[in-house]
PDB file of N, CA and C in Angstrom:
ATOM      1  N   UNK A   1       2.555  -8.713 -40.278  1.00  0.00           N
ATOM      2  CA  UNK A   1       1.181  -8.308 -40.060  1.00  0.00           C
ATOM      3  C   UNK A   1       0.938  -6.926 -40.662  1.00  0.00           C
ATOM      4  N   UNK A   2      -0.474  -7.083 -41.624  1.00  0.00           N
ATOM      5  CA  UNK A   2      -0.421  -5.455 -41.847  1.00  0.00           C
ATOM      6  C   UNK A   2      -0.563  -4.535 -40.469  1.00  0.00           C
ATOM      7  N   UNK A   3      -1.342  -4.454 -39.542  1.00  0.00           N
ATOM      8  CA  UNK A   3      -1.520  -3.363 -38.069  1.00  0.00           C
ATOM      9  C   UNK A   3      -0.104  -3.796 -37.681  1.00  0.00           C
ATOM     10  N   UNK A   4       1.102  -3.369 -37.780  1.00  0.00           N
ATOM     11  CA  UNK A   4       1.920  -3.806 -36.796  1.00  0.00           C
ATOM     12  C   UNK A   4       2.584  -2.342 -36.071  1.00  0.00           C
ATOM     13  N   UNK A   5       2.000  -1.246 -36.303  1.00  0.00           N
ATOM     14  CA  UNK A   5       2.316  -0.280 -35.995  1.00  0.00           C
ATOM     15  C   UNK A   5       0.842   0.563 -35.206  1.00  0.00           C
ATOM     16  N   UNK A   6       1.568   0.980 -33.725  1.00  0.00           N
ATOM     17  CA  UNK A   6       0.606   1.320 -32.234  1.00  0.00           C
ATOM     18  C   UNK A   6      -0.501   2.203 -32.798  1.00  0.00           C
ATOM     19  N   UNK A   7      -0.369   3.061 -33.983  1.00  0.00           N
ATOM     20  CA  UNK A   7      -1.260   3.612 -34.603  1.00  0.00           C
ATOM     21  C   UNK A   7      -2.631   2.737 -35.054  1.00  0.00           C
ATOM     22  N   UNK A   8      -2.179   1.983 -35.980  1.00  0.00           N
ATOM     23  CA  UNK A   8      -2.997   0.969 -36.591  1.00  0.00           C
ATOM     24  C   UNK A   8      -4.137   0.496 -36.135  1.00  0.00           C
ATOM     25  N   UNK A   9      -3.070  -0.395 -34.618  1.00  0.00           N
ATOM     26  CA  UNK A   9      -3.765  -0.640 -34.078  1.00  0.00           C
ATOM     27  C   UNK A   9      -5.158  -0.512 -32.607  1.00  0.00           C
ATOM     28  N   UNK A  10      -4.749   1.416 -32.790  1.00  0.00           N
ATOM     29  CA  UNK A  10      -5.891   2.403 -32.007  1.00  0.00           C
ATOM     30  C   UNK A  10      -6.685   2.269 -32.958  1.00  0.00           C
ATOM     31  N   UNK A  11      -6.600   2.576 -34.538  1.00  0.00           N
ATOM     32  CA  UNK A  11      -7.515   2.524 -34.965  1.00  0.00           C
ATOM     33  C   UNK A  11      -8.353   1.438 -35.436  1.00  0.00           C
ATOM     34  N   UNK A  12      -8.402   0.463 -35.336  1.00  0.00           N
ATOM     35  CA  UNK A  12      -8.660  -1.142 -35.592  1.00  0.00           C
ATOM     36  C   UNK A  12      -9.364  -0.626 -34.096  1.00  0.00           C
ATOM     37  N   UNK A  13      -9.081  -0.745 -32.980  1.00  0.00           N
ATOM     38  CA  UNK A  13      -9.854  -0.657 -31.984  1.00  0.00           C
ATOM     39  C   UNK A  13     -10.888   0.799 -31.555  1.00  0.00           C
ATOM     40  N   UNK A  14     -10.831   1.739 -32.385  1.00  0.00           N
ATOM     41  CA  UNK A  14     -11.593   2.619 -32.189  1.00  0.00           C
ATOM     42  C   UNK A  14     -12.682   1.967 -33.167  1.00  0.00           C
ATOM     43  N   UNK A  15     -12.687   1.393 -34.142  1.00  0.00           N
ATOM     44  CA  UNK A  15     -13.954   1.240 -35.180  1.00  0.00           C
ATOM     45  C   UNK A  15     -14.120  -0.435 -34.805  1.00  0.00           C
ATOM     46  N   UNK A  16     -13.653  -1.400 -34.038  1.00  0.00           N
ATOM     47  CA  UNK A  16     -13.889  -2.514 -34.336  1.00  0.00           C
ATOM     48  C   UNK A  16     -15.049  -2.808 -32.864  1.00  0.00           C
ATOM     49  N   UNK A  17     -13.680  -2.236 -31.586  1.00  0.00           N
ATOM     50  CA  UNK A  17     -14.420  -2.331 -30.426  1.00  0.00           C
ATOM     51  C   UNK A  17     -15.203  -1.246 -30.217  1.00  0.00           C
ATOM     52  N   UNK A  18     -14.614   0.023 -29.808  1.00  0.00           N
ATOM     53  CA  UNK A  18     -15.677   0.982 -29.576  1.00  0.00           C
ATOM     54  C   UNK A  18     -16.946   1.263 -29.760  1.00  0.00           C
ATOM     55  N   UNK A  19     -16.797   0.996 -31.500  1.00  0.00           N
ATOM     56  CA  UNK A  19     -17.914   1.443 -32.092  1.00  0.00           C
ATOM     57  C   UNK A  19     -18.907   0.955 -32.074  1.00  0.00           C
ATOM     58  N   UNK A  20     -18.484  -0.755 -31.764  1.00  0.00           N
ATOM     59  CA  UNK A  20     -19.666  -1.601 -31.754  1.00  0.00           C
ATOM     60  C   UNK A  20     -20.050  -1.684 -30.482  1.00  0.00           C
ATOM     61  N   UNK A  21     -19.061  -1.637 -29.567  1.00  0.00           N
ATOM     62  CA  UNK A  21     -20.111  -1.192 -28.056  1.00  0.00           C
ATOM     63  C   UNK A  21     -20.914  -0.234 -28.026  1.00  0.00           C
ATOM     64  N   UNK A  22     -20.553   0.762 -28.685  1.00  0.00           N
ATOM     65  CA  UNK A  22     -21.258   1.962 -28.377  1.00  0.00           C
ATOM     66  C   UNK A  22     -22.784   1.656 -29.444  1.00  0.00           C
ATOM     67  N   UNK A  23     -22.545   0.929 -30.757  1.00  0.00           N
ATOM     68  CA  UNK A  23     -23.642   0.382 -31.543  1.00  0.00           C
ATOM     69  C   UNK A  23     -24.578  -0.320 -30.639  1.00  0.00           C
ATOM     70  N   UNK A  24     -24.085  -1.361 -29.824  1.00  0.00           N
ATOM     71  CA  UNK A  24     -24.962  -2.294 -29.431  1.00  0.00           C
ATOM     72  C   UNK A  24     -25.642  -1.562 -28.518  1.00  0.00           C
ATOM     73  N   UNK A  25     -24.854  -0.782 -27.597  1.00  0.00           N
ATOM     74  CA  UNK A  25     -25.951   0.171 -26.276  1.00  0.00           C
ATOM     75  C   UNK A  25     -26.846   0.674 -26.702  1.00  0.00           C
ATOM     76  N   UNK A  26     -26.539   1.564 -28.019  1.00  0.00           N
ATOM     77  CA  UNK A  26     -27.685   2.446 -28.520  1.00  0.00           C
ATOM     78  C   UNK A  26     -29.039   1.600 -28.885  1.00  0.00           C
ATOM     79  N   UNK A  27     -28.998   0.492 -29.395  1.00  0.00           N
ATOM     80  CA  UNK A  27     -29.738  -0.662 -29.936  1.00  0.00           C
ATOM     81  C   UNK A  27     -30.172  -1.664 -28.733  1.00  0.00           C
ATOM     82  N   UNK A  28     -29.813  -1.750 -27.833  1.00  0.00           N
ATOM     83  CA  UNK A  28     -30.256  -2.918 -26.890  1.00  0.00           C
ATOM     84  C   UNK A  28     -29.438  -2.403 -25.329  1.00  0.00           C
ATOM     85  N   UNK A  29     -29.099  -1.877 -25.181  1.00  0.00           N
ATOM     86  CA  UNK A  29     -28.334  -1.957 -23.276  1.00  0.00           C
ATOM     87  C   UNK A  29     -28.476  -0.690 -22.943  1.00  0.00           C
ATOM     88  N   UNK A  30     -28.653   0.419 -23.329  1.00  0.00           N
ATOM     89  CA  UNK A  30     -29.106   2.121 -22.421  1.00  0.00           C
ATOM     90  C   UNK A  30     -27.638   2.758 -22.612  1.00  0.00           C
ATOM     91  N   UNK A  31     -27.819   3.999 -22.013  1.00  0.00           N
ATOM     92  CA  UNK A  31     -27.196   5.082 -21.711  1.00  0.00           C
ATOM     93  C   UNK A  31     -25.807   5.009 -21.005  1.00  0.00           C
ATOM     94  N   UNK A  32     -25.882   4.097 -19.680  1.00  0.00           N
ATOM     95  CA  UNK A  32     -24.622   4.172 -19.133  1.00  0.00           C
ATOM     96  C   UNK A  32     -23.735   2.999 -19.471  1.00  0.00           C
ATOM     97  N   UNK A  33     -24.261   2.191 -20.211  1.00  0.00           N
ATOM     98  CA  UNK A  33     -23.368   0.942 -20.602  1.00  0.00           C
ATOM     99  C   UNK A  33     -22.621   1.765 -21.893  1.00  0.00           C
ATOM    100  N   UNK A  34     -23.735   1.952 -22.973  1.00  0.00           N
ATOM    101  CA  UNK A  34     -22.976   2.989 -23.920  1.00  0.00           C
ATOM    102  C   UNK A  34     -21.883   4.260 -23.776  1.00  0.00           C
ATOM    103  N   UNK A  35     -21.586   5.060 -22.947  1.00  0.00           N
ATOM    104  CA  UNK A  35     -21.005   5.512 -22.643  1.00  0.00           C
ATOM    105  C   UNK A  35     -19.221   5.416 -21.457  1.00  0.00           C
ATOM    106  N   UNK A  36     -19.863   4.040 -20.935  1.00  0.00           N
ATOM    107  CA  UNK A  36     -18.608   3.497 -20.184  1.00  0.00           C
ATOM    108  C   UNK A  36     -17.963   2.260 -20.795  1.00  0.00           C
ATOM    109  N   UNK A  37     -18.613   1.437 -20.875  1.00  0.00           N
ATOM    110  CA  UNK A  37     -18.818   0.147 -20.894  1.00  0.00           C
ATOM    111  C   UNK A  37     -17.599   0.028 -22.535  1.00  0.00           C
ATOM    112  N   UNK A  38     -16.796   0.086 -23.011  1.00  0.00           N
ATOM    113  CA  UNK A  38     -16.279   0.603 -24.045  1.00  0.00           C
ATOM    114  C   UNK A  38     -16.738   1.055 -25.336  1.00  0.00           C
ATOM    115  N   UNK A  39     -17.494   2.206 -24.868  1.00  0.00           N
ATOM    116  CA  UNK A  39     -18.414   2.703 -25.499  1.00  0.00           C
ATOM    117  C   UNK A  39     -18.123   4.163 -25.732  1.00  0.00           C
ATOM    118  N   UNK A  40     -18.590   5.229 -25.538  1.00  0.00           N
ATOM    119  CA  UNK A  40     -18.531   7.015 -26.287  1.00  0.00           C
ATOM    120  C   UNK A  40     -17.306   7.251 -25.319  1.00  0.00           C
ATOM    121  N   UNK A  41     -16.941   7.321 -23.854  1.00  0.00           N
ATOM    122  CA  UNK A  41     -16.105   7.385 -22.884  1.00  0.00           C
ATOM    123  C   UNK A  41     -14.377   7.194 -23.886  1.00  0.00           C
ATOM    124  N   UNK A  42     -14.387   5.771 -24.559  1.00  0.00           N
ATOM    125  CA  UNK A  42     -13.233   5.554 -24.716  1.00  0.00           C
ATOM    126  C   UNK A  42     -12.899   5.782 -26.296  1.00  0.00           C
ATOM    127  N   UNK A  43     -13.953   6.070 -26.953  1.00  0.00           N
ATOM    128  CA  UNK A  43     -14.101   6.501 -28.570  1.00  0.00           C
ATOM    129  C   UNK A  43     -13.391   7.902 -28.629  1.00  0.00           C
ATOM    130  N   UNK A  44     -14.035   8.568 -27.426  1.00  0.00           N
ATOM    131  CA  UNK A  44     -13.469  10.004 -27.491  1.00  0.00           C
ATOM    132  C   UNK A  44     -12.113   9.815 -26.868  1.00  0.00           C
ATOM    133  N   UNK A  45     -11.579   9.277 -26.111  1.00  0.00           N
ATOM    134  CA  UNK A  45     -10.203   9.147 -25.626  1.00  0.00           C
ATOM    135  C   UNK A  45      -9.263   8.966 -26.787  1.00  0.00           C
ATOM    136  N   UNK A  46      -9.616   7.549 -27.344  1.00  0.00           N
ATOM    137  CA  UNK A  46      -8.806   7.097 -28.363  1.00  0.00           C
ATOM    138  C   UNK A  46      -8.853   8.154 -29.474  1.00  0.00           C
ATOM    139  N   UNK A  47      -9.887   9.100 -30.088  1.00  0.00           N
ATOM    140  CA  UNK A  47      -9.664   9.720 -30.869  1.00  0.00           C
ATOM    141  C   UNK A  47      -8.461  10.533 -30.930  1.00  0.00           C
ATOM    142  N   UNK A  48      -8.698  11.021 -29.404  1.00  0.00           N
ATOM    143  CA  UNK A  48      -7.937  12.243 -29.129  1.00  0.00           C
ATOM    144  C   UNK A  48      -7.193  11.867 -28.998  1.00  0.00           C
ATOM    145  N   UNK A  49      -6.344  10.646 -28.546  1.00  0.00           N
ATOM    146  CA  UNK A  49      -4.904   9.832 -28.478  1.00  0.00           C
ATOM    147  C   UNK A  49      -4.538   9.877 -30.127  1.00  0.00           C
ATOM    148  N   UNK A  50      -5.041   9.892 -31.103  1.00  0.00           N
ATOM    149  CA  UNK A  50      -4.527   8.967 -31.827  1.00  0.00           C
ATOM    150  C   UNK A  50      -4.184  10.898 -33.222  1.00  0.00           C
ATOM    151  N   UNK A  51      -5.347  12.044 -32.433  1.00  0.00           N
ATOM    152  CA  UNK A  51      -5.317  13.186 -32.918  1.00  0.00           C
ATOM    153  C   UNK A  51      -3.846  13.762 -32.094  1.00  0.00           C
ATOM    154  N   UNK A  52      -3.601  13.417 -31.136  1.00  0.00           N
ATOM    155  CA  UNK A  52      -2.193  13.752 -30.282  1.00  0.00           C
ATOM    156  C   UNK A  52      -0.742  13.561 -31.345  1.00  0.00           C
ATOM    157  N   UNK A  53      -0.849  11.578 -31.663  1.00  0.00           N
ATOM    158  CA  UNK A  53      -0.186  10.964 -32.451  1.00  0.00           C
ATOM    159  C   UNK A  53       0.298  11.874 -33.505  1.00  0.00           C
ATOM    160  N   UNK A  54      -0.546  12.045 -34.406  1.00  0.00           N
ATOM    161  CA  UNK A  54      -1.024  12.966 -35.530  1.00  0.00           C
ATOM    162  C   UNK A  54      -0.077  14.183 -35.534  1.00  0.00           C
ATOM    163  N   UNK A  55      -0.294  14.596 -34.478  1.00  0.00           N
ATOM    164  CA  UNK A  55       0.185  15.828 -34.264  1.00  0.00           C
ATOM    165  C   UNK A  55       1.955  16.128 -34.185  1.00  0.00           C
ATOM    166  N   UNK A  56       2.098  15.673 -33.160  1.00  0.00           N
ATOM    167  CA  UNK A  56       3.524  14.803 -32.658  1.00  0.00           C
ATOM    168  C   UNK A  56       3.867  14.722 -34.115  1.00  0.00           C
ATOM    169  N   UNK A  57       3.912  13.901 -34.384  1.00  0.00           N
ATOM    170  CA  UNK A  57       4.286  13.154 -35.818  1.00  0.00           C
ATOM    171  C   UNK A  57       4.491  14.120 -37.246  1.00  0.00           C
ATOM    172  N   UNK A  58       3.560  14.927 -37.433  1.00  0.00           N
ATOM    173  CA  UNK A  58       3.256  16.234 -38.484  1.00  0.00           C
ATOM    174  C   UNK A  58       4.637  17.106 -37.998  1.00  0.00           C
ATOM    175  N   UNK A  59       4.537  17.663 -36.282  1.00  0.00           N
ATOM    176  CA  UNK A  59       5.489  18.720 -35.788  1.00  0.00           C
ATOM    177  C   UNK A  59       6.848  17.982 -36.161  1.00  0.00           C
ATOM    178  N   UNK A  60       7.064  16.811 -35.819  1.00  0.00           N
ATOM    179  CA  UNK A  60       8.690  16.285 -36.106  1.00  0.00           C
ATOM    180  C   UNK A  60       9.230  16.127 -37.181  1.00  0.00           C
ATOM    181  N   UNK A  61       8.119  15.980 -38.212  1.00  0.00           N
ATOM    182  CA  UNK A  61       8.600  16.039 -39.492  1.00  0.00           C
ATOM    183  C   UNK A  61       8.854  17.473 -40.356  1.00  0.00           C
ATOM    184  N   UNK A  62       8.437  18.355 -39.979  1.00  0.00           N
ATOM    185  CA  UNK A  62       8.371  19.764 -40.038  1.00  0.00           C
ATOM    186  C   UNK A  62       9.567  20.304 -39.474  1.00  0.00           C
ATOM    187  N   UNK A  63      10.337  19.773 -38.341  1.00  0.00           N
ATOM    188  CA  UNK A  63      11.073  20.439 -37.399  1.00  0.00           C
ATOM    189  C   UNK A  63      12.444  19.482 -38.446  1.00  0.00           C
ATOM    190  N   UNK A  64      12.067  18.276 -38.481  1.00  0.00           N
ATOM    191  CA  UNK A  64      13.466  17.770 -39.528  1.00  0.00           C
ATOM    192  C   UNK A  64      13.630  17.870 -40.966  1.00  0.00           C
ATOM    193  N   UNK A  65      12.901  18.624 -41.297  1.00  0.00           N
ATOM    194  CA  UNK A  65      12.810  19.687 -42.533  1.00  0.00           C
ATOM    195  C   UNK A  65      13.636  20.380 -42.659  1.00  0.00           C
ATOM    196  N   UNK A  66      14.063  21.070 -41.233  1.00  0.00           N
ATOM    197  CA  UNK A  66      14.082  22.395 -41.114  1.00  0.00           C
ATOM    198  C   UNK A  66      13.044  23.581 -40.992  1.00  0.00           C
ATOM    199  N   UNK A  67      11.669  23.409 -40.825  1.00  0.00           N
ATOM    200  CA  UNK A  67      11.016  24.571 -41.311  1.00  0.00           C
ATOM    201  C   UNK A  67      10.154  24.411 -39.491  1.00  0.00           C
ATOM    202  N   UNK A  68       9.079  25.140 -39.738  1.00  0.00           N
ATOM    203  CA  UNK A  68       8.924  25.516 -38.326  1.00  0.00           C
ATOM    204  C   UNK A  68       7.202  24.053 -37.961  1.00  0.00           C
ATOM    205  N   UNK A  69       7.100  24.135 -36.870  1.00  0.00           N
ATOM    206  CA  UNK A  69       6.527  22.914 -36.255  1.00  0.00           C
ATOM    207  C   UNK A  69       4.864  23.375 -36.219  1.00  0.00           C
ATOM    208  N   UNK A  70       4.184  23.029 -35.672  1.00  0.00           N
ATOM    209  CA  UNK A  70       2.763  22.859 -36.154  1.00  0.00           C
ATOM    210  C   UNK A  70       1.960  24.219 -35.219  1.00  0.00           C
ATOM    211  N   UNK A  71       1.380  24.778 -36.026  1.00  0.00           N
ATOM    212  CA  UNK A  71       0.884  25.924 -35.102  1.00  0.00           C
ATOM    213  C   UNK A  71       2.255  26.991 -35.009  1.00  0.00           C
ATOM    214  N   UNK A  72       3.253  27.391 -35.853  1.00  0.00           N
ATOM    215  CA  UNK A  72       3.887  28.000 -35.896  1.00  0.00           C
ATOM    216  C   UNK A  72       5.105  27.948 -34.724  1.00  0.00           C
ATOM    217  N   UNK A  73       4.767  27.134 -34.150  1.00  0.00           N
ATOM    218  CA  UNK A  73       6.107  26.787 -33.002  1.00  0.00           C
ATOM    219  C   UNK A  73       7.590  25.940 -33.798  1.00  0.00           C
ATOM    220  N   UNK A  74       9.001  26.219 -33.297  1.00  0.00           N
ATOM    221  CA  UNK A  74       9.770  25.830 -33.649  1.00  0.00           C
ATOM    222  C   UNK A  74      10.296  24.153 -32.696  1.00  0.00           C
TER     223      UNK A  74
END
């Protein structure tokens, strides 16, 4: 499978589900469906999960370099 990696597949679900819940509320269902309902609530979660990932990932490769980790930490 191409998504076969946990990354992939946050992002396949940040633009496939999220977005379109959060599309359809804005367009037809209101404010609190858009925002809970898997809608802005879990768009911003997953972002920030997947900006965590990112991160993690950048620092370990930096640290098995040898050189120093992200934000100047070792």
């Amino acid at each position: 499978s191409v998504f076969n990696e946990a990354i992939e597949k946050k992002w396949v679900e940040q633009w496939l589900f999220f977005a379109n819940s959060t599309r359809f509320a804005s367009a037809m269902a209101g404010a609190d469906y858009g925002a809970f309902a898997d809608g802005r609530w879990y768009m911003s979660k997953n972002v920030q999960e997947m900006a965590d990932w990112l991160q993690f990932k950048l620092q370990g490769l930096k640290e098995a370099q040898g050189g120093e980790g992200v934000k100047g930490k070792k």
